[in-house]
Protein backbone atom coordinates (compact mmCIF):
# COMPACT_ATOMS: atom_id res chain seq x y z
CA UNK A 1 -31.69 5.58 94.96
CA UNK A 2 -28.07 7.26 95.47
CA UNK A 3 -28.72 10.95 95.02
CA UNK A 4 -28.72 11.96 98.72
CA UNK A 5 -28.58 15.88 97.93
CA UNK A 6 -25.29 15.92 99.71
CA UNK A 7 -21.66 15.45 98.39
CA UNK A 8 -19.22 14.01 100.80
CA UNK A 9 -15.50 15.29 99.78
CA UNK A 10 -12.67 14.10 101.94
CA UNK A 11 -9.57 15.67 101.40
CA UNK A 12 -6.52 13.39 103.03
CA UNK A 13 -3.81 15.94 102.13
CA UNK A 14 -3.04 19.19 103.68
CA UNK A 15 -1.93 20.98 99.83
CA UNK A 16 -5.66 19.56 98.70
CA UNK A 17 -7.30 21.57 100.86
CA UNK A 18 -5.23 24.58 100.17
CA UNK A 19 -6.31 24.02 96.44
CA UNK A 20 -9.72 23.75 97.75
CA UNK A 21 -9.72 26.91 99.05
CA UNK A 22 -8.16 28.61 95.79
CA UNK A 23 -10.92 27.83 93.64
CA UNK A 24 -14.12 26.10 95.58
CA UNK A 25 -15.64 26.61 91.94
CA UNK A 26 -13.14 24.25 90.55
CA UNK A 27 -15.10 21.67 91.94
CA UNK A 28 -18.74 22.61 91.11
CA UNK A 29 -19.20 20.36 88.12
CA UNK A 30 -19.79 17.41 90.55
CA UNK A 31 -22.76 18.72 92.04
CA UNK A 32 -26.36 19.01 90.81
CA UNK A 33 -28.00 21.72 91.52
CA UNK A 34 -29.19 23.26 95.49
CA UNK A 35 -26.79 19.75 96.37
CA UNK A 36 -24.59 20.25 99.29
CA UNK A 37 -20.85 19.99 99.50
CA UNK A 38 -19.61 18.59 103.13
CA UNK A 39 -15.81 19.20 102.91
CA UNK A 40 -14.06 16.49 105.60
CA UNK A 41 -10.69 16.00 106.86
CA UNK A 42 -8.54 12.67 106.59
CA UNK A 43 -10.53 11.29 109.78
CA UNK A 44 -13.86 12.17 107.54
CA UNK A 45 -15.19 14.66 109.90
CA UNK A 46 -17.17 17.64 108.86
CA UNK A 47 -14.40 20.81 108.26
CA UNK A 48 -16.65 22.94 106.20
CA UNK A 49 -20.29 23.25 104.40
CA UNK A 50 -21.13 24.66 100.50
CA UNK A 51 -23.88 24.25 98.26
CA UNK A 52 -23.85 24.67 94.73
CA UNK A 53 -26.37 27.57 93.69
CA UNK A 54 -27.19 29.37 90.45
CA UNK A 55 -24.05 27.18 89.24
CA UNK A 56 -21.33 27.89 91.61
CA UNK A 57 -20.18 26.91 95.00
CA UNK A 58 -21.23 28.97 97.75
CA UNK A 59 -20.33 28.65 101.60
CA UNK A 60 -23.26 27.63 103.98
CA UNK A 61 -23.38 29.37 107.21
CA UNK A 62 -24.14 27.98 110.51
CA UNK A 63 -28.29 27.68 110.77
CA UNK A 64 -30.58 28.18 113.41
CA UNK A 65 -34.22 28.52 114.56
CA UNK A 66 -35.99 30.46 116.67
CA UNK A 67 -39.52 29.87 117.72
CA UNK A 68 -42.06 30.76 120.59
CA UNK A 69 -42.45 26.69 121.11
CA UNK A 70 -38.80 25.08 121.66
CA UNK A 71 -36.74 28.08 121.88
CA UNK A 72 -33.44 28.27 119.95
CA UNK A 73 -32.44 24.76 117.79
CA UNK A 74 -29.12 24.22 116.53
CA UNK A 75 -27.94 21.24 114.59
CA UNK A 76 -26.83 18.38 115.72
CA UNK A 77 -24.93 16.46 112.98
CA UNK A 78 -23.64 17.92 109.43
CA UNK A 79 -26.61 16.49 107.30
CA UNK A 80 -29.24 18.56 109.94
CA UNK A 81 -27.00 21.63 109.05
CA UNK A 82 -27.75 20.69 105.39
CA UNK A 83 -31.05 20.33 105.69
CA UNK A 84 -31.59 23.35 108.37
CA UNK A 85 -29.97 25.38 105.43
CA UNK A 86 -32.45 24.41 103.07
CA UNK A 87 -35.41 25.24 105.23
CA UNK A 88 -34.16 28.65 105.24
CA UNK A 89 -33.46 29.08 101.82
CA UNK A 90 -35.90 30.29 99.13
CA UNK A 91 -36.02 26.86 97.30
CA UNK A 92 -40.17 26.50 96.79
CA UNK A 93 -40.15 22.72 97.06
CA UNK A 94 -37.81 21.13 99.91
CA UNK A 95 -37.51 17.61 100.79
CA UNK A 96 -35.86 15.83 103.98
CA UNK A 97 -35.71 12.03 104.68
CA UNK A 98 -34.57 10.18 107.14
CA UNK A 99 -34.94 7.33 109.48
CA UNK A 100 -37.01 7.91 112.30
CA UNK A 101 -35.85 10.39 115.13
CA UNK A 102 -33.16 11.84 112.61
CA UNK A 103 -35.46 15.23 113.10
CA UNK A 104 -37.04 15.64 109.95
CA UNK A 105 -40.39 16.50 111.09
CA UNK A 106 -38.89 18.76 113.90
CA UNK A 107 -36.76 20.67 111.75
CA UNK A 108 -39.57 21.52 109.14
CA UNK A 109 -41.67 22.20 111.80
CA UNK A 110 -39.67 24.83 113.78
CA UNK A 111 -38.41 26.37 110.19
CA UNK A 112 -42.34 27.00 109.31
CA UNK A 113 -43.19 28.21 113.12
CA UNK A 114 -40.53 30.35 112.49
CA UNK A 115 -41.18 31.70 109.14
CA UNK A 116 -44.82 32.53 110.59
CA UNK A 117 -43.65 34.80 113.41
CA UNK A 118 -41.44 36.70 110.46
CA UNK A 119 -44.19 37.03 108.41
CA UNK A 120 -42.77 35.48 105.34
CA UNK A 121 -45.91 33.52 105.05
CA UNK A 122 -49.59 33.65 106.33
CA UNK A 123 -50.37 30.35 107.04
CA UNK A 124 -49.43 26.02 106.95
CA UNK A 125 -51.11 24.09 105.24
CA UNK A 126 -51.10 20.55 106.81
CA UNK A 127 -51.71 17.89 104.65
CA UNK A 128 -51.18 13.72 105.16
CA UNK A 129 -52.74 10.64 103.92
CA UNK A 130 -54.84 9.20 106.56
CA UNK A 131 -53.12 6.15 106.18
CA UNK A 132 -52.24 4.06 109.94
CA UNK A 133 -49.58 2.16 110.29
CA UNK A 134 -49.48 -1.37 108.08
CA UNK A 135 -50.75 -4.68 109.81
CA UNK A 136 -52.99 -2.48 112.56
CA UNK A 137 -56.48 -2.37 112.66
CA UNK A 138 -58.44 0.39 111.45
CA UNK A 139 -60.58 2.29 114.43
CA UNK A 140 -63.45 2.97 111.84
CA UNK A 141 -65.54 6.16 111.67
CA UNK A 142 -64.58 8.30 114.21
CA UNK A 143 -66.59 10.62 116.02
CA UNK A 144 -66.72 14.58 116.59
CA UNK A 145 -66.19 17.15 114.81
CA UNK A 146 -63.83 17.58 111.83
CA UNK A 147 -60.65 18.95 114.13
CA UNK A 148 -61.51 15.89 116.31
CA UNK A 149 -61.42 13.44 113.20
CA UNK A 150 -57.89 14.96 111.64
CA UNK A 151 -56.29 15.57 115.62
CA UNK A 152 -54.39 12.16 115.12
CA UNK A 153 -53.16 12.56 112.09
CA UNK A 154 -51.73 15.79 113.16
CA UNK A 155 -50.84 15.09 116.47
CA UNK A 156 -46.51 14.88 115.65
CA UNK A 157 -46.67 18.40 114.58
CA UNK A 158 -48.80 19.24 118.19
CA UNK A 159 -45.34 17.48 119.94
CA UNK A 160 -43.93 20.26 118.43
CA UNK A 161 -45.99 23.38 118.81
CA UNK A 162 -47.21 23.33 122.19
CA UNK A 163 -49.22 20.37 122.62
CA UNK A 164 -52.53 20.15 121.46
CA UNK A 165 -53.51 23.87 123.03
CA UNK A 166 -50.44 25.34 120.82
CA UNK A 167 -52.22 23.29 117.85
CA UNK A 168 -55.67 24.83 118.35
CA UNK A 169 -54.45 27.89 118.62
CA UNK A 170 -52.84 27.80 115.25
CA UNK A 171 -55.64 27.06 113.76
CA UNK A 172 -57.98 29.03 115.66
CA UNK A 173 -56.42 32.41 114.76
CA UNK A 174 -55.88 30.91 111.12
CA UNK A 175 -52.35 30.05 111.01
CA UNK A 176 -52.69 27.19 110.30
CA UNK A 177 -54.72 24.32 108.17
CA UNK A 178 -55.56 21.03 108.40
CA UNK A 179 -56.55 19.59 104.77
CA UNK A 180 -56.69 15.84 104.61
CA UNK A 181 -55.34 14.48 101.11
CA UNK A 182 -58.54 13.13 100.01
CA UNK A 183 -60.70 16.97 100.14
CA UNK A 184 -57.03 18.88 98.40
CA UNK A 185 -58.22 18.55 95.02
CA UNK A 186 -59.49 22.02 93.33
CA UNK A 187 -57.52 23.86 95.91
CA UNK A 188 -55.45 26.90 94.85
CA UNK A 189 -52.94 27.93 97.65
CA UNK A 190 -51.46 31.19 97.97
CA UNK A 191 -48.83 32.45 100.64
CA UNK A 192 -48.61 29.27 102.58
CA UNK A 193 -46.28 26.29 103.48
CA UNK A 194 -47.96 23.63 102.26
CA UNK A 195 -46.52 21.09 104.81
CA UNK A 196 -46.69 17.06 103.54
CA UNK A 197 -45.65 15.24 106.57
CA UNK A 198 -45.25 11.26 105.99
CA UNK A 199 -45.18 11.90 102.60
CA UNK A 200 -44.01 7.96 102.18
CA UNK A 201 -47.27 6.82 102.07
CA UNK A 202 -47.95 9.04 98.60
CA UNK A 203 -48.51 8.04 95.29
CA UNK A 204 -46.81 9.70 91.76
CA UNK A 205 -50.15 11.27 91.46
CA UNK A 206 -50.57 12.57 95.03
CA UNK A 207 -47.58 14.23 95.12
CA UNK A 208 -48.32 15.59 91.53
CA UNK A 209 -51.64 16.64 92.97
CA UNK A 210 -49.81 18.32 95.65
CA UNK A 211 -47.77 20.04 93.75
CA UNK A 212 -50.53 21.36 91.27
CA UNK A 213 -51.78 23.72 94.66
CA UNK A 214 -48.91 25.86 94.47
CA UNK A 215 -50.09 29.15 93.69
CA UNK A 216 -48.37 32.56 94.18
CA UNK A 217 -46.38 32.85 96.90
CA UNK A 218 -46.21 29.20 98.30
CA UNK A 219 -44.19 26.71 99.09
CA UNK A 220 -44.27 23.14 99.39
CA UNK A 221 -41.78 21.12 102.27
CA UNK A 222 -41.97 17.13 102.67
CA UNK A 223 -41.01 14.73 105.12
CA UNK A 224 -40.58 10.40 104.66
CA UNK A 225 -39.00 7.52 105.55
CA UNK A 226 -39.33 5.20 102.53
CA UNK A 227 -38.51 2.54 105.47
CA UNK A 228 -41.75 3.02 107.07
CA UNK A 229 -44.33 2.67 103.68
CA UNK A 230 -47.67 1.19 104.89
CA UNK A 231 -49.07 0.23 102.10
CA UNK A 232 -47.73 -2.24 99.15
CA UNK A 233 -49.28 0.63 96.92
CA UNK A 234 -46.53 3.30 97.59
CA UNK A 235 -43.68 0.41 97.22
CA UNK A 236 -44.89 -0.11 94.02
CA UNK A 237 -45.96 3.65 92.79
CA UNK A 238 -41.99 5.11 94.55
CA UNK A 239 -43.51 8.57 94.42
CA UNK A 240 -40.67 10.14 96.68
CA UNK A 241 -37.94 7.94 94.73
CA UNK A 242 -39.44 9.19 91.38
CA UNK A 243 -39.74 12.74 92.59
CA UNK A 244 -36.32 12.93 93.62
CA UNK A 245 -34.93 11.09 90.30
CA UNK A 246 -36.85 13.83 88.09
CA UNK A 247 -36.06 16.80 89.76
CA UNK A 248 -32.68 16.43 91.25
CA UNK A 249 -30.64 19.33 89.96
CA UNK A 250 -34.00 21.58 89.30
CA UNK A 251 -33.19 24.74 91.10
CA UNK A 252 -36.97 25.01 92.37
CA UNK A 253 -36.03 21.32 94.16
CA UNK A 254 -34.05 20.84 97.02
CA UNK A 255 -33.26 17.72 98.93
CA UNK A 256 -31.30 16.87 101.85
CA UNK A 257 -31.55 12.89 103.61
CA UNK A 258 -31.00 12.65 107.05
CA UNK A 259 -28.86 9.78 108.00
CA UNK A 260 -28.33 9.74 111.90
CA UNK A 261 -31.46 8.90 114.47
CA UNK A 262 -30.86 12.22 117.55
CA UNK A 263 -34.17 11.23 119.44
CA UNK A 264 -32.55 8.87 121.79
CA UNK A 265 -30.15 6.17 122.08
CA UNK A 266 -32.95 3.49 122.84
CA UNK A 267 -34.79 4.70 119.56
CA UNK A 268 -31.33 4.29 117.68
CA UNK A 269 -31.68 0.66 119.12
CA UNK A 270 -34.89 0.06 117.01
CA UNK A 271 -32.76 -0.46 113.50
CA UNK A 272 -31.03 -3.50 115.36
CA UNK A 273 -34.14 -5.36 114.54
CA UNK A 274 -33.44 -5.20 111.24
């Protein structure tokens, strides 16, 4: 899979980047799309950001969020500026890979906190396979009540809203939703984020099943790591690959992957395993 939803440009010479700066449009024809354009110098460091849209290049500004959780969150690396752009454009289906700590999850998170205390939508929808991680056992039935039963599966969004208090509270004044994959059939979902975190361990037909919620007003954001599949199933089926192969270019798609782990530099030591 090459399309990455970014276009890397380097340009070595001083008088290219003059010409670049003529006519930006001159250029368009290479990208697809909501793609970005990340204009570098001759040491291949970030110098400027564009993104084609409606067919011509425009110039993306510096993002941020705001939220009642973490405060103010600025990018940390040019593809996070990418894909902090696209969480606060109006594409109605955005989706952001990465390897893990690259901030996927954290930047859709804080974009839909965000967009709640706006107003631009009434609710998230949160919706994952229950699917645990490959080669573990499974803890069987578990007890409680149906917010105790989904709380794991939704715990990486609590690390991000306040802990499990900020979570409850979400849901409690009906911001937010908890629908497990399995009970989303039938549903019809208006003036929501419908929020697919994990999204790796999907099928072709979930995500098609996903999709087929949208109703009036909605939006649907995703987060993977192909990486971290759990299941032969989805290695097989390539849902995100597929998704991203048929609607690259679509202006109701975005896409932006994530290439650089921020959590910590002992987490970045994980992929020396490999």
């Amino acid at each position: 899979m090459s399309y990455t939803g970014i276009y890397y440009f380097s340009l070595p010479e001083n008088d290219d980047l003059a010409r670049f700066y003529e006519n930006p449009n001159e250029y368009s024809d290479r990208l697809k799309e909501n793609q970005y354009l990340i204009l570098e110098n001759e040491g291949y460091e970030a110098i400027d950001f564009y993104k084609k849209k409606n067919g011509w290049l425009e110039r993306v500004s510096y993002p941020t969020f705001e939220s009642q959780f973490c405060g103010t969150m600025k990018p940390r690396n040019p593809e996070q500026r990418c894909a902090m752009d696209l969480i606060h454009s109006d594409v109605p289906i955005k989706l952001i890979t990465g390897p893990f700590g690259s901030g996927k999850s954290m930047i859709m998170i804080e974009g839909m906190i965000e967009a709640l205390q706006k107003g631009k939508v009434d609710k998230i929808v949160f919706i994952r396979n229950n699917i645990q991680v490959k080669d573990t056992d499974s803890l069987g039935a578990l007890p409680g009540s149906e917010f105790e039963k989904t709380l794991p599966y939704v715990m990486p969004m609590a690390d991000h809203c306040g802990g499990i208090e900020g979570l409850k509270t979400l849901i409690d004044t009906g911001q937010l939703e908890v629908i497990p994959l399995g009970f989303l059939r039938g549903r019809s979902i208006r003036n929501s984020i419908l929020y697919s975190m994990e999204s790796e361990n999907l099928t072709k037909e979930h995500i098609q099943l996903i999709m087929g919620r949208i109703d009036e007003g909605s939006q649907l954001w995703m987060d993977g790591d192909i990486k971290q599949r759990d299941r032969n199933s989805f290695e097989k089926s390539r849902g995100l690959e597929i998704m991203i192969e048929r609607l690259a270019g679509n202006p109701n798609f975005g896409y932006v992957k994530l290439e650089k782990s921020e959590r910590s530099e002992v987490a970045r030591m994980a992929d020396l395993l490999d």
